[in-house]
N, C-alpha and C. Protein backbone atom coordinates (compact mmCIF):
# COMPACT_ATOMS: atom_id res chain seq x y z
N UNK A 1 -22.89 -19.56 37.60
CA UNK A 1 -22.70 -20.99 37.58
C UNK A 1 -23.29 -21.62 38.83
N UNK A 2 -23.65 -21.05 39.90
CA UNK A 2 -24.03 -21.39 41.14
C UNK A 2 -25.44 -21.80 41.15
N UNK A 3 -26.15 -20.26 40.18
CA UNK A 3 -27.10 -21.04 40.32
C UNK A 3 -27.80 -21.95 39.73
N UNK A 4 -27.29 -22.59 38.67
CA UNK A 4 -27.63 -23.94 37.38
C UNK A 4 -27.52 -25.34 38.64
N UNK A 5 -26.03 -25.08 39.36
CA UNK A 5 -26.12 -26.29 40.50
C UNK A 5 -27.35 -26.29 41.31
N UNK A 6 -27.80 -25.36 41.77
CA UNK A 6 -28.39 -25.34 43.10
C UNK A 6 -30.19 -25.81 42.26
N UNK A 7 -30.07 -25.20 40.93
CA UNK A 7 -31.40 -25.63 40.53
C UNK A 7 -31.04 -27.12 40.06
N UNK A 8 -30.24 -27.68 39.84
CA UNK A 8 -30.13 -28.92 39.36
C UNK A 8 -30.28 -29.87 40.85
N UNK A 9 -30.09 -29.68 41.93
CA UNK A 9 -30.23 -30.21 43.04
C UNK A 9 -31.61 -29.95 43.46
N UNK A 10 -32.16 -28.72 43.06
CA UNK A 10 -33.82 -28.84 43.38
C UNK A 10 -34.59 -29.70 42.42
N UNK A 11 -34.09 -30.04 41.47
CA UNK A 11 -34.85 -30.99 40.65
C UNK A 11 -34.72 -32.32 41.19
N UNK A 12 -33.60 -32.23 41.17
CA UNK A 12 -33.37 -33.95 41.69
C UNK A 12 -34.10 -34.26 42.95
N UNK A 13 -34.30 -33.63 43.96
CA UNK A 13 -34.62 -33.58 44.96
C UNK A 13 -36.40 -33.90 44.98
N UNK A 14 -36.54 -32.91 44.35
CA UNK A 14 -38.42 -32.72 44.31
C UNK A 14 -38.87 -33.80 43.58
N UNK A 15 -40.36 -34.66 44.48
CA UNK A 15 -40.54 -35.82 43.93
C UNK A 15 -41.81 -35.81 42.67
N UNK A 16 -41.33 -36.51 41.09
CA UNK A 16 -41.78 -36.21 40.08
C UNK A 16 -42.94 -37.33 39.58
N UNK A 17 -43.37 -37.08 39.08
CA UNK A 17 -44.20 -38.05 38.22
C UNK A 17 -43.89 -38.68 36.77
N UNK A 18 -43.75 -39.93 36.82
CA UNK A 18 -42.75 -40.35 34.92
C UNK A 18 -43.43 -39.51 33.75
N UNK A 19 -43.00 -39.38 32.60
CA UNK A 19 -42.86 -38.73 32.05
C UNK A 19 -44.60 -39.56 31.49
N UNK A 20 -44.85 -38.40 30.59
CA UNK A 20 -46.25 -39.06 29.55
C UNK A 20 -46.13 -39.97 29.08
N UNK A 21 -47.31 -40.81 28.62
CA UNK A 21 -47.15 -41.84 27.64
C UNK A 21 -46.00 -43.29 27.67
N UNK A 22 -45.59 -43.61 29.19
CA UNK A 22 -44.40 -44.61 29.60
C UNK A 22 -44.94 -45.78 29.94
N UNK A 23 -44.38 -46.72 29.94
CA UNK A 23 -44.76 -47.67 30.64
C UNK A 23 -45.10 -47.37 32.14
N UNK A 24 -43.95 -46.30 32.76
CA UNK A 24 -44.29 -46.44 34.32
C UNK A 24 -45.40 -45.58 34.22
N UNK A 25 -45.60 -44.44 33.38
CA UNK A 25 -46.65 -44.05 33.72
C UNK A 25 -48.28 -45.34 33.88
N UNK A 26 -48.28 -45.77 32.51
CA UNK A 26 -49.17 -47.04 32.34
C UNK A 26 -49.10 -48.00 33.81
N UNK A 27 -48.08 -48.23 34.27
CA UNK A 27 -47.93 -48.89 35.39
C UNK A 27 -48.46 -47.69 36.80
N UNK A 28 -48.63 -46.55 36.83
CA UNK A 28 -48.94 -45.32 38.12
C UNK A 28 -50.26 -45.53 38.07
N UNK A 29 -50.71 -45.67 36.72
CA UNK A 29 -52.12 -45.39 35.89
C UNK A 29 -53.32 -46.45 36.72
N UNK A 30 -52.07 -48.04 36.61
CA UNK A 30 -52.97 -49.11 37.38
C UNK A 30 -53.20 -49.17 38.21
N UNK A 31 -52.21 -48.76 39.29
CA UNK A 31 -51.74 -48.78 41.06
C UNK A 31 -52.97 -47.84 41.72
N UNK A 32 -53.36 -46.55 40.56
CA UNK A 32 -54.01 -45.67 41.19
C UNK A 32 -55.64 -46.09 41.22
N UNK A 33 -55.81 -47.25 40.44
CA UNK A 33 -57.51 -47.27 40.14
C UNK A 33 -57.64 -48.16 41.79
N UNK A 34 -59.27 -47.83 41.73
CA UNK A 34 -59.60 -47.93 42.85
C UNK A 34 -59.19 -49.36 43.66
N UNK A 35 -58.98 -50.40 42.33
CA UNK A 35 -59.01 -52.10 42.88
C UNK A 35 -57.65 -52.21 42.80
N UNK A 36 -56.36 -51.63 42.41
CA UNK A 36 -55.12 -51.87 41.74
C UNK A 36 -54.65 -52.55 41.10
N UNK A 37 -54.06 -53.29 41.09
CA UNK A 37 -53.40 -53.94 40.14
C UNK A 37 -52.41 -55.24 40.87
N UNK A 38 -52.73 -56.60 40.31
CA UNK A 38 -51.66 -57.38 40.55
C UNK A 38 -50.17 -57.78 39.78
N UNK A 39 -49.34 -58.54 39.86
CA UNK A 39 -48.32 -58.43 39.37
C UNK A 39 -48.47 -59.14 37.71
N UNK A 40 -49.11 -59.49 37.64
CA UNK A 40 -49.42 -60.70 36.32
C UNK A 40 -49.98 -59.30 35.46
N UNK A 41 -50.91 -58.67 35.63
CA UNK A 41 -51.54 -57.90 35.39
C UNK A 41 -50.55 -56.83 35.19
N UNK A 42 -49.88 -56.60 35.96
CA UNK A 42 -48.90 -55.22 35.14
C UNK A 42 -47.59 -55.65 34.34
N UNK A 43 -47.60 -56.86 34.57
CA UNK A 43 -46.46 -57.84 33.67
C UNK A 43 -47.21 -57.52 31.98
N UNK A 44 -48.21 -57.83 31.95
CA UNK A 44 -49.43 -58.16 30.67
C UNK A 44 -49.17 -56.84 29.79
N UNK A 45 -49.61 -55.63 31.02
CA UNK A 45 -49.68 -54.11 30.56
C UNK A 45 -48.44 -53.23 29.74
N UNK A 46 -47.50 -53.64 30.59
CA UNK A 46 -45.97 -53.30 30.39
C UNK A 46 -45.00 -54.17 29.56
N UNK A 47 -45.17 -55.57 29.65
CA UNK A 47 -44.55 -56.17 28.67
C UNK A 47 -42.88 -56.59 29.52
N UNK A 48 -43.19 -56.33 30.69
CA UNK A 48 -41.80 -56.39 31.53
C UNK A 48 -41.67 -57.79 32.39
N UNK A 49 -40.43 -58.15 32.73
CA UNK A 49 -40.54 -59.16 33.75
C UNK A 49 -40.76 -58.97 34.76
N UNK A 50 -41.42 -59.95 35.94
CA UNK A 50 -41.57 -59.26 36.88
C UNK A 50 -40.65 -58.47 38.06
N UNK A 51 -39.19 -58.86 38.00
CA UNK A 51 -38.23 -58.02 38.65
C UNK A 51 -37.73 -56.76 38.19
N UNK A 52 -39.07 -56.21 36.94
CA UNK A 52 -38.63 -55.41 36.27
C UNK A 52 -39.73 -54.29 37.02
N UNK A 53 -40.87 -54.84 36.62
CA UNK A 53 -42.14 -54.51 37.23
C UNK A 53 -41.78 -53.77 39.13
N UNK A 54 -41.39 -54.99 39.70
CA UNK A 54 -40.80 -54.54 41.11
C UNK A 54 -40.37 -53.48 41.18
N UNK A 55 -38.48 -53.72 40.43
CA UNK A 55 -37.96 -52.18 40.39
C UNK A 55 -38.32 -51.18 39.91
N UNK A 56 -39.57 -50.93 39.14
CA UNK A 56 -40.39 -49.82 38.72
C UNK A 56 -41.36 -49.03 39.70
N UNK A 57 -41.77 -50.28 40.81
CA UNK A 57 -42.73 -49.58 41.51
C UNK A 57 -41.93 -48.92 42.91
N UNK A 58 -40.30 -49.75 43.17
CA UNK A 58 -39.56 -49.18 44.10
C UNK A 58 -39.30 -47.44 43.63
N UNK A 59 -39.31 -47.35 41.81
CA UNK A 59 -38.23 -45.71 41.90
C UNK A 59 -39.19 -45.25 41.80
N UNK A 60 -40.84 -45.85 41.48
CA UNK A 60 -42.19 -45.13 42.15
C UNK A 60 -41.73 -44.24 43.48
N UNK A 61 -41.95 -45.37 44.61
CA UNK A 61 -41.60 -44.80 45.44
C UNK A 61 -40.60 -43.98 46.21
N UNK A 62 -39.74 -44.00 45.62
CA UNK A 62 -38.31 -43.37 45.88
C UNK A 62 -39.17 -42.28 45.42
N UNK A 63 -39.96 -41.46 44.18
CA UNK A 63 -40.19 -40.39 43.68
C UNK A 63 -41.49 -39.69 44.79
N UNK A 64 -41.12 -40.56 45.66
CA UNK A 64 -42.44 -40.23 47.01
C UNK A 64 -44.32 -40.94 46.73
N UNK A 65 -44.16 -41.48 45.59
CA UNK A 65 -45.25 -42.15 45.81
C UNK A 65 -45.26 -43.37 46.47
N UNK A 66 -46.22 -43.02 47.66
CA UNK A 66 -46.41 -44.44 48.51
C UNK A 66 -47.30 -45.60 47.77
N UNK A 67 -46.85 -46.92 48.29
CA UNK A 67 -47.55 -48.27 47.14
C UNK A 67 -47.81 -49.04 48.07
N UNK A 68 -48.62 -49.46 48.04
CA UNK A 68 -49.22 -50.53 49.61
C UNK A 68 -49.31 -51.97 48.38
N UNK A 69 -49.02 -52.75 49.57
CA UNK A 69 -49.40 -54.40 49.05
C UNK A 69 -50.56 -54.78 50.15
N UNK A 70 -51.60 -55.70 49.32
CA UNK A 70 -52.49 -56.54 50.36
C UNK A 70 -52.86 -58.13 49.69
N UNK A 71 -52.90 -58.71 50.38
CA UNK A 71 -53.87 -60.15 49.30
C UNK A 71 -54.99 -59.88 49.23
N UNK A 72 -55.28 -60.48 47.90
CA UNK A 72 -57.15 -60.83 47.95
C UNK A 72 -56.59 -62.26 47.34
N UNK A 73 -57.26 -63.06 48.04
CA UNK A 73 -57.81 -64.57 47.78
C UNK A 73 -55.86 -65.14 48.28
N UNK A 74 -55.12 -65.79 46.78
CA UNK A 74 -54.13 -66.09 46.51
C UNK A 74 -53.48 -64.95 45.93
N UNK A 75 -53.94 -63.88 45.68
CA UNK A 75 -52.93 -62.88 44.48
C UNK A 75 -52.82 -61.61 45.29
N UNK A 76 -51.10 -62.00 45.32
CA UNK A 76 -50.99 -59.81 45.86
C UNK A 76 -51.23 -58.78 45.11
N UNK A 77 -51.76 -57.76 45.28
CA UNK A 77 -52.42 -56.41 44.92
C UNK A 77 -51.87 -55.38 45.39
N UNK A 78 -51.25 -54.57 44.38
CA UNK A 78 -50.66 -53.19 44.64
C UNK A 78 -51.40 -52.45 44.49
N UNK A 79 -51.21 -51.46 45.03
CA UNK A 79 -52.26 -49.97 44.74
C UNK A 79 -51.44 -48.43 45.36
N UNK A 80 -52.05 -47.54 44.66
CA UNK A 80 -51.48 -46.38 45.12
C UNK A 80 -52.82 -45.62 45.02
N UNK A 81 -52.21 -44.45 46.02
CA UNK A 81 -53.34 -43.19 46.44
C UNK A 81 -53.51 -42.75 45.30
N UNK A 82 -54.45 -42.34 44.52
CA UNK A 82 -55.27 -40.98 43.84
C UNK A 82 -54.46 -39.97 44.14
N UNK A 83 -53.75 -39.33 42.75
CA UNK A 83 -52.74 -37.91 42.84
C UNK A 83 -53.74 -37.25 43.31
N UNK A 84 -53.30 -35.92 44.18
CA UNK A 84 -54.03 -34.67 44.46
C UNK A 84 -54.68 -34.50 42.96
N UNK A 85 -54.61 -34.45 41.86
CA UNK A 85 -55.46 -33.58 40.90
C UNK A 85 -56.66 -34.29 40.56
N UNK A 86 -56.53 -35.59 40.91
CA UNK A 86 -57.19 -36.93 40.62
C UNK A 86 -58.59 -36.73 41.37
N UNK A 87 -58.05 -36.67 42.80
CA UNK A 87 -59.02 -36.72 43.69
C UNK A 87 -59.75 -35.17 43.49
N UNK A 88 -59.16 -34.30 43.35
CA UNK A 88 -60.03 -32.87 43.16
C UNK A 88 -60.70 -32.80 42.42
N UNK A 89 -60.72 -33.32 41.08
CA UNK A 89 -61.87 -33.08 39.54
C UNK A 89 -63.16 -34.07 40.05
């Protein structure tokens, strides 16, 4: 029984990527292209509001993916790094 806990705490722990075929994935998908993505724009993609959108890209990061904000012009722009497998092929 000890060890079902101790693997259930390594899961939780280790940071994952959303599951196939999700919205958050669809939303990782945008963050990662080279220009990213603004908020209107992943509102469009996902079909979410935007405080929905937000808290999606926070349990992003909680799962250890870092998300940078910058402006271009008037519109903020999210983006995320290229996964390791991304950048290797």
């Amino acid at each position: 029984m000890a060890n079902t806990e101790s693997n259930t705490a390594e899961a939780v722990t280790a940071p994952s990527a959303p599951r196939r075929h999700t919205k958050s994935e669809r939303l990782l998908e945008m963050l990662r292209t080279g220009t990213g993505a603004s908020l209107d724009d992943m509102m469009e993609a996902t079909g979410w509001q935007a405080h929905t959108v937000r808290a999606a890209m926070t349990g992003l990061r909680k799962r250890g993916i870092p998300i940078t904000r910058h402006i271009e012009g008037n519109t903020a722009v999210w983006s995320a790094a290229p996964s390791l497998a991304e950048s290797n092929a």
